[in-house]
Protein backbone atom coordinates (compact mmCIF):
# COMPACT_ATOMS: atom_id res chain seq x y z
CA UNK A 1 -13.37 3.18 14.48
CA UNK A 2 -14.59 3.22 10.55
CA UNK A 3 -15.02 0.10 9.04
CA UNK A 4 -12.93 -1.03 5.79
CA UNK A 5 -14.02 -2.76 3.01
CA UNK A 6 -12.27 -6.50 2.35
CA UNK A 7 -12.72 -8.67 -1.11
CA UNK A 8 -11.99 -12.39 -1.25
CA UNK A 9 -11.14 -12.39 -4.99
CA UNK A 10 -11.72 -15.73 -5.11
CA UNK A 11 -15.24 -16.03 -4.72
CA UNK A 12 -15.81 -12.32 -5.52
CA UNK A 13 -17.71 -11.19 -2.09
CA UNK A 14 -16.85 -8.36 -0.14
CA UNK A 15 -17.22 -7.94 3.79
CA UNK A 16 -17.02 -4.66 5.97
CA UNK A 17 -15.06 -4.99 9.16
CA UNK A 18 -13.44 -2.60 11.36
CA UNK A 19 -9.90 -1.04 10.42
CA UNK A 20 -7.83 -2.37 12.90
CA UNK A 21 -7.75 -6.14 12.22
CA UNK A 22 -5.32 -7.54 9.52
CA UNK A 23 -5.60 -10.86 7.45
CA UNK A 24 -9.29 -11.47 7.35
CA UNK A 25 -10.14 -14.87 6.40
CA UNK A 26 -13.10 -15.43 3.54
CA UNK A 27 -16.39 -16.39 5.72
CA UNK A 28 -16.93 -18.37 2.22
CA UNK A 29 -14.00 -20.14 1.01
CA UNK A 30 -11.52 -19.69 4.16
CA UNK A 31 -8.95 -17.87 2.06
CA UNK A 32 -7.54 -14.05 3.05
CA UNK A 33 -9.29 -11.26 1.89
CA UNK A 34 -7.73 -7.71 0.43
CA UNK A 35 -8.48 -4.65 2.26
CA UNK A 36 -9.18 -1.97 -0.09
CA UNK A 37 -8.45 1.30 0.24
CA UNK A 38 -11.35 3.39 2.03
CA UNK A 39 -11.43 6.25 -0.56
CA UNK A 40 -11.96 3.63 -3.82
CA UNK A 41 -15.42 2.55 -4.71
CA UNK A 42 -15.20 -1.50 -5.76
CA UNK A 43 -17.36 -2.52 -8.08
CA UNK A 44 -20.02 -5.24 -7.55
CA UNK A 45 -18.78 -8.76 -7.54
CA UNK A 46 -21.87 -9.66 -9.89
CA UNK A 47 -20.27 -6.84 -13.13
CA UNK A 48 -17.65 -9.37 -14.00
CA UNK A 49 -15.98 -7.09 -16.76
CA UNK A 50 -15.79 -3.72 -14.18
CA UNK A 51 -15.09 -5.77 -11.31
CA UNK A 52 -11.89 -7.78 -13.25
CA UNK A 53 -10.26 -4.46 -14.74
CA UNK A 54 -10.73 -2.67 -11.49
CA UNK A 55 -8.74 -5.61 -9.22
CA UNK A 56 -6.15 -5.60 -12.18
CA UNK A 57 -5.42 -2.04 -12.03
CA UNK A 58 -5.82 -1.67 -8.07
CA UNK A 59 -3.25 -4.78 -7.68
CA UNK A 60 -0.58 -3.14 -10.45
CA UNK A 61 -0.54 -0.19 -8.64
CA UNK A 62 -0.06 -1.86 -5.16
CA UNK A 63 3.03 -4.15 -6.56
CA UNK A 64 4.06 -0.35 -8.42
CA UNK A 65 3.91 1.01 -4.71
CA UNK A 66 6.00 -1.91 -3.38
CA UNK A 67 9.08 -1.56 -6.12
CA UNK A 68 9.03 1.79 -5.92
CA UNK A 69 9.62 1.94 -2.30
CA UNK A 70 12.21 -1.13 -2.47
CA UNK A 71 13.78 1.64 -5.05
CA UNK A 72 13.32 -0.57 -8.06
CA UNK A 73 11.45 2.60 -9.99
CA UNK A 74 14.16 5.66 -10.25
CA UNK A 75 10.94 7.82 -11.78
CA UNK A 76 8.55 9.60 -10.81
CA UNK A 77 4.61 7.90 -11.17
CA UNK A 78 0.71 8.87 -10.97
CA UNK A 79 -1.73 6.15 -9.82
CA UNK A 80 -4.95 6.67 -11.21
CA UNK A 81 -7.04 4.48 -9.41
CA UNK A 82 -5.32 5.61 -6.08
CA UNK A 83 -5.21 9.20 -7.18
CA UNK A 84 -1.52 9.43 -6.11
CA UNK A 85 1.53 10.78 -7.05
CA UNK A 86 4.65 9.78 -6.41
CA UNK A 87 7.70 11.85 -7.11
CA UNK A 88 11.18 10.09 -7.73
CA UNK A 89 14.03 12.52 -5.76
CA UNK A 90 17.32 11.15 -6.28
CA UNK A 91 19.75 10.81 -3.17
CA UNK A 92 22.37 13.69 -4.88
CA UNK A 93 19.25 15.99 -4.55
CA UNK A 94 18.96 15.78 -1.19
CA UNK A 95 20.92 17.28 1.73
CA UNK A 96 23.72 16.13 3.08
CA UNK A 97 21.58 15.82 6.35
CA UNK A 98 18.49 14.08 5.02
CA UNK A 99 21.45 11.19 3.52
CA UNK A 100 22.64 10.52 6.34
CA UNK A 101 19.60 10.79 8.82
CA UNK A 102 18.93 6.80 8.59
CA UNK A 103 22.48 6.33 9.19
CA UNK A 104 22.88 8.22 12.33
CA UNK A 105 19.87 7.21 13.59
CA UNK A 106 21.04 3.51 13.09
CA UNK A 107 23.94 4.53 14.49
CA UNK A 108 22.54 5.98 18.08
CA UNK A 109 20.39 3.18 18.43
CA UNK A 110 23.02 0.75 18.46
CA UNK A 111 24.82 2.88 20.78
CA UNK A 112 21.94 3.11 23.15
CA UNK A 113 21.60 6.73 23.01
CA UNK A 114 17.78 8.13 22.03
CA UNK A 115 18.49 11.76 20.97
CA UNK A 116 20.86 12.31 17.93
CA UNK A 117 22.71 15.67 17.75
């Protein structure tokens, strides 16, 4: 497995450890570090300025990520940081079957029943 870069932003330090383990505690301070995303390059704890702007944009576009999957954003966005875009499709532009997928499936798993026709 790779490893994935975490950041306590509390003491600024960052820590490599492998991808599979969540909620890494801070081998300084004790609090839990953020993993980063293993394509972005973080800049050193010790350039204050680049190191700020970058964990202000990286965290906007995480809590961006968040609403617009709760549904919260009804447009279409590009992350820059993350190099991502995310298109909006409203439910009317969809098919009939892709609407009601999540139901059905809901549906046959209350029911007991694994394949939905």
């Amino acid at each position: 497995m790779s490893n994935r870069t975490f950041a306590c932003l509390h003491c600024r330090k960052l820590q490599r450890k492998p991808a599979v383990t969540h909620g890494i505690p801070c081998p300084h301070c004790g609090r839990e570090c953020i993993c980063v995303h293993w394509k972005l390059h973080v800049p050193a704890p010790r350039k204050k300025r680049k190191w700020d702007k970058f964990w202000q944009q990286y965290l906007l576009e995480l809590r961006l990520i968040e609403q617009f999957r709760a549904g919260l954003i009804r447009h279409s966005m590009y992350l820059p940081l993350l190099n991502q875009f995310w298109p909006y499709v409203p439910k009317e532009a969809l098919r009939k079957s892709e609407r009601n997928s999540d139901r059905q499936w809901r549906r046959a798993k209350l029911a007991g029943r694994r394949t939905l026709s």
